[in-house]
Protein backbone atom coordinates (compact mmCIF):
# COMPACT_ATOMS: atom_id res chain seq x y z
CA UNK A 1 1.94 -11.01 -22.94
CA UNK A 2 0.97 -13.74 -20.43
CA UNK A 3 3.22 -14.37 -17.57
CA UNK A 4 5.58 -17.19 -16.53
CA UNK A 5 8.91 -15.94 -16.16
CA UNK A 6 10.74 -14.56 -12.56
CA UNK A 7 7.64 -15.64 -11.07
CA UNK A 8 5.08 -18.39 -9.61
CA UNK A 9 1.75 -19.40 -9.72
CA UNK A 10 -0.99 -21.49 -9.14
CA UNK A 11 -3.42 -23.33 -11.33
CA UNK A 12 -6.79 -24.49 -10.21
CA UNK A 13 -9.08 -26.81 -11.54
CA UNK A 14 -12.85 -26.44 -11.23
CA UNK A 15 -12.79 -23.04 -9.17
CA UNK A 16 -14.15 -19.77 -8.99
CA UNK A 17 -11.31 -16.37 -8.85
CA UNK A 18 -13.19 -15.71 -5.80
CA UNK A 19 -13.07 -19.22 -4.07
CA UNK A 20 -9.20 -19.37 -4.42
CA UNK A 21 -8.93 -15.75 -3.64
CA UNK A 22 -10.84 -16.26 -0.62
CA UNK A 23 -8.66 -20.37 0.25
CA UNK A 24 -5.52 -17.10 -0.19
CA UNK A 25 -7.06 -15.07 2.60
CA UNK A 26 -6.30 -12.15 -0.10
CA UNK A 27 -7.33 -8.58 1.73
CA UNK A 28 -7.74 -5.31 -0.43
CA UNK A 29 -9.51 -6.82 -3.13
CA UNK A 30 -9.95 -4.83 -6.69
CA UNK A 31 -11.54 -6.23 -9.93
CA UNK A 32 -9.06 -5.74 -12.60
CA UNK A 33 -8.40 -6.96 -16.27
CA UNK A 34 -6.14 -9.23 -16.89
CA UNK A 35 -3.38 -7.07 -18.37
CA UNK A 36 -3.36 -4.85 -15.46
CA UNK A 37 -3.74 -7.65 -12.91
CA UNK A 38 -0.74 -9.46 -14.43
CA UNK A 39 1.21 -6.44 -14.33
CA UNK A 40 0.86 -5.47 -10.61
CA UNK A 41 1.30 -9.07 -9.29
CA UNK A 42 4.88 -8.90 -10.82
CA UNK A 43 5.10 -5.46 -8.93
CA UNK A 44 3.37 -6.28 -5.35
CA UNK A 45 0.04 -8.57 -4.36
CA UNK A 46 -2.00 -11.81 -6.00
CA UNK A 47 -3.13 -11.66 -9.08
CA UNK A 48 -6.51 -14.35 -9.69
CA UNK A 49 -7.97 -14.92 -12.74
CA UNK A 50 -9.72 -17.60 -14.85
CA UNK A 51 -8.15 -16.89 -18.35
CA UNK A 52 -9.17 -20.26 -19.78
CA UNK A 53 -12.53 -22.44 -19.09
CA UNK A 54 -11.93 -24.93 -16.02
CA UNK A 55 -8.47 -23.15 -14.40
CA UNK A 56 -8.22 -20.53 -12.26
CA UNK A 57 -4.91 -18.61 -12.16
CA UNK A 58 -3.15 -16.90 -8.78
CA UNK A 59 -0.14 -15.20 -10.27
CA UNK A 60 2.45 -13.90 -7.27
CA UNK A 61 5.98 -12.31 -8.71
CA UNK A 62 7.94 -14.15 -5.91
CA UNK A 63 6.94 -14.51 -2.06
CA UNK A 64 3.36 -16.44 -2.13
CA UNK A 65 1.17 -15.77 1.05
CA UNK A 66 2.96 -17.03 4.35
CA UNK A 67 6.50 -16.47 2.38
CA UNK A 68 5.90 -19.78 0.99
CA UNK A 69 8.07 -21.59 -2.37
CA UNK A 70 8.85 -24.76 -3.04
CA UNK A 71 12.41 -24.62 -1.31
CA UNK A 72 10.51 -23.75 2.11
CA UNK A 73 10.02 -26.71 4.27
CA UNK A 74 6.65 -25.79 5.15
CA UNK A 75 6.00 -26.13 1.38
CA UNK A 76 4.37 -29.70 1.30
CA UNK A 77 2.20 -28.62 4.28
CA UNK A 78 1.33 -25.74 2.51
CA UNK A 79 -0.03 -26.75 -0.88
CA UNK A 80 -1.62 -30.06 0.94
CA UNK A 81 -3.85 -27.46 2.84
CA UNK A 82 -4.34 -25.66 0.04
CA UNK A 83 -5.74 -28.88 -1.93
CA UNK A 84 -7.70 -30.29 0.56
CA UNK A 85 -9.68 -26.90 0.12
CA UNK A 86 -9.68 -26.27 -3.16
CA UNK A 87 -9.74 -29.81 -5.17
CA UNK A 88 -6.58 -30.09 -7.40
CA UNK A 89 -3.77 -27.43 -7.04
CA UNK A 90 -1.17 -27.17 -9.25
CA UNK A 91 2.22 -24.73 -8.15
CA UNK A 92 5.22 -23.65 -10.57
CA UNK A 93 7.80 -21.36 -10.01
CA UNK A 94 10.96 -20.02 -12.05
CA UNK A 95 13.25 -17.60 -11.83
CA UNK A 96 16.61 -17.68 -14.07
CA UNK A 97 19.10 -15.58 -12.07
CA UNK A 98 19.19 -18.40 -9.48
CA UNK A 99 17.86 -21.19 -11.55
CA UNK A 100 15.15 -21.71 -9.09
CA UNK A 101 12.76 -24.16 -10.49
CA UNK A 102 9.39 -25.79 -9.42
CA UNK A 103 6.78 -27.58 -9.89
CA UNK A 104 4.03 -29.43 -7.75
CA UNK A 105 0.74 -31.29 -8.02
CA UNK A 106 -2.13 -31.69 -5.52
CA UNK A 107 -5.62 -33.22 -5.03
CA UNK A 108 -7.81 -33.33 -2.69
CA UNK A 109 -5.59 -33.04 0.28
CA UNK A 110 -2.50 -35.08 -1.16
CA UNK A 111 0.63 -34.18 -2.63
CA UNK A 112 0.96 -36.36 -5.96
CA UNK A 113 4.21 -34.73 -7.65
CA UNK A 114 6.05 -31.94 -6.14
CA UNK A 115 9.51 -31.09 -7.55
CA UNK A 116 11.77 -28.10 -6.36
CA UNK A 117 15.52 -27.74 -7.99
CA UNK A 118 17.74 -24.89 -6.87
CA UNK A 119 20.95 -24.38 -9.89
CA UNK A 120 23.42 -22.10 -7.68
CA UNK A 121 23.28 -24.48 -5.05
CA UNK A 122 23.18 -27.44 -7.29
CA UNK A 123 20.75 -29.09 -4.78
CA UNK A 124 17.09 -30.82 -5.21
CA UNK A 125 15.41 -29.49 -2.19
CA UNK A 126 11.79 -31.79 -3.00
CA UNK A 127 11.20 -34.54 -5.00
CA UNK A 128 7.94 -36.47 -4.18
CA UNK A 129 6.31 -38.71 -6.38
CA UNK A 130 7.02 -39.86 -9.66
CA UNK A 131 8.20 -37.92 -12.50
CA UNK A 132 5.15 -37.31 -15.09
CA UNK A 133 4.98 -38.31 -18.68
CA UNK A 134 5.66 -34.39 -19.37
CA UNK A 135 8.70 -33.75 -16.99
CA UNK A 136 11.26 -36.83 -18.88
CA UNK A 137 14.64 -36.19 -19.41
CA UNK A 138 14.56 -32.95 -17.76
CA UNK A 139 14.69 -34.03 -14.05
CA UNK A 140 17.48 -34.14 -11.95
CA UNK A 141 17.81 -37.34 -9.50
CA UNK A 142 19.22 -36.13 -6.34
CA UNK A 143 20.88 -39.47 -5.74
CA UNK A 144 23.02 -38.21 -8.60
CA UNK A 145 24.08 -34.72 -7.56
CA UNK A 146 27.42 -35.37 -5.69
CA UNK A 147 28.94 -37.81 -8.34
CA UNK A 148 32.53 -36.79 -9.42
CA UNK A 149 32.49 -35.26 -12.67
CA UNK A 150 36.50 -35.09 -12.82
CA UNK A 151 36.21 -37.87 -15.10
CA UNK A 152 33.29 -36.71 -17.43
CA UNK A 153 33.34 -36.23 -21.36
CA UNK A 154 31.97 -33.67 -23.44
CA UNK A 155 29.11 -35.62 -24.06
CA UNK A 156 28.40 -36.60 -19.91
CA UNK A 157 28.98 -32.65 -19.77
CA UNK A 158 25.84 -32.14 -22.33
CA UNK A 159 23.62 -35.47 -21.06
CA UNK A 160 23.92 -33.40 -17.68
CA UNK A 161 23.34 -29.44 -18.80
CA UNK A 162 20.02 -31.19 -21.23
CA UNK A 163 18.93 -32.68 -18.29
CA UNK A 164 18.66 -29.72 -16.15
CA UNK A 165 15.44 -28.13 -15.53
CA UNK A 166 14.61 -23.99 -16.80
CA UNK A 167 12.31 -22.06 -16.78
CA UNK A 168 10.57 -23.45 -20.19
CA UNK A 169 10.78 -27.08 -18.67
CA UNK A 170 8.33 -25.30 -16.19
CA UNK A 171 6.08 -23.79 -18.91
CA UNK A 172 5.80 -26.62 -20.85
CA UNK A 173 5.12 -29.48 -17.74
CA UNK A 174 2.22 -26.33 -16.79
CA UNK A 175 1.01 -26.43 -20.36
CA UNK A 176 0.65 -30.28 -20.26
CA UNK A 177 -0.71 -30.24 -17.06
CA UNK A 178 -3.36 -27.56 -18.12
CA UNK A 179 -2.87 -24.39 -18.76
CA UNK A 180 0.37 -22.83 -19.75
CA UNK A 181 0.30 -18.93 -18.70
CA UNK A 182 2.90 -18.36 -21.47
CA UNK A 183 0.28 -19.91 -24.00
CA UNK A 184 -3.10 -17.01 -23.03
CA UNK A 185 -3.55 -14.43 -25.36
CA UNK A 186 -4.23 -11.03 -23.32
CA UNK A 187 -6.86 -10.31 -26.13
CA UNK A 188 -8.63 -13.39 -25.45
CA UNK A 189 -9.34 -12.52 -21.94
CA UNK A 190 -12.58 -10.50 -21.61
CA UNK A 191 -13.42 -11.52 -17.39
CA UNK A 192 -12.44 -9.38 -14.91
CA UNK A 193 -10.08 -10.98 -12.47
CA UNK A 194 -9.15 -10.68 -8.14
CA UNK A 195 -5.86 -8.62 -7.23
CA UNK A 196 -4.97 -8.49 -3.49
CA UNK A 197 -2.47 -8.56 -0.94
CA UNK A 198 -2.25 -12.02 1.47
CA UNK A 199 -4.42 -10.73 5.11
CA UNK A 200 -1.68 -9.44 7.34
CA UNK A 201 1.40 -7.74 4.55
CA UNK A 202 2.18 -4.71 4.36
């Protein structure tokens, strides 16, 4: 089953569930399996897990803690924080209906890629850095938003809809980054993983 769609996440390098459960502030802890954890962190709470060798997983279905996503201007800030406590953080996010997609790259304390492109507003609300080796030809420059496309041909029409991101841009630039959550096989998991709710929801 894995996870990756309608949702976001973060991938960490080199850390324990309970280390980036604890960097969360996660209250209401329960050990769960990874099936089940998946499952209620699309319904409500974190979801923290280390599915492969070296990563550590925190799957959220949409608001992470603090309301944070990529669109949020406290964003940068956020996953900074996060990195300077954690080593390198990786964030994605996707969700189809509004063609919300995101992606963003940390270490120790610095932002080194962060990308955030919103499709029913058309808009690029973060680009920082340079675009990696796995995100070419499928990143919007948001110089290039508000040219006039009265002019265009069929073909400008299709260089433009290619070069849009989705949400299996976002699993494949996770994949080559690491660890693609689309890619685990729920029978391979065996460990136990963290679900909680951020200290303070409801």
């Amino acid at each position: 089953m894995g996870f990756g769609y309608k949702t976001q996440w973060i991938a960490v390098r080199d850390r324990s569930p309970a280390e980036v459960a604890d960097a969360l502030d996660l209250d209401r802890r329960e050990s769960v399996g990874w099936v089940e954890g998946t499952l209620r962190a699309y319904d409500h709470g974190v979801y923290v897990a280390s599915p492969r060798p070296g990563w550590t997983l925190a799957h959220v279905a949409w608001h992470l803690p603090d309301g944070l996503e990529a669109s949020a201007t406290a964003f940068p800030d956020w996953l900074a924080g996060l990195s300077k406590r954690l080593g390198e953080v990786q964030f994605f996010g996707t969700h189809r209906v509004t063609e919300y997609h995101a992606w963003a790259r940390a270490r120790d304390g610095e932002i080194v890629r962060a990308y955030c492109y919103l499709g029913e507003r058309n808009c690029v609300y973060l680009s920082v850095g340079e675009p990696t080796a796995a995100e070419q030809g499928i990143v919007l420059d948001p110089e290039g938003l508000d040219v006039d496309t009265d002019t265009w041909s069929d073909d400008d029409w299709d260089a433009w809809t290619d070069a849009k991101p989705d949400e299996e841009a976002v699993l494949r630039i996770a994949g080559a980054w690491g660890v693609g959550p689309d890619q685990i096989d729920d029978d391979e998991v065996t460990s136990l993983g963290i679900h909680g709710v951020p200290a303070g929801a409801g």
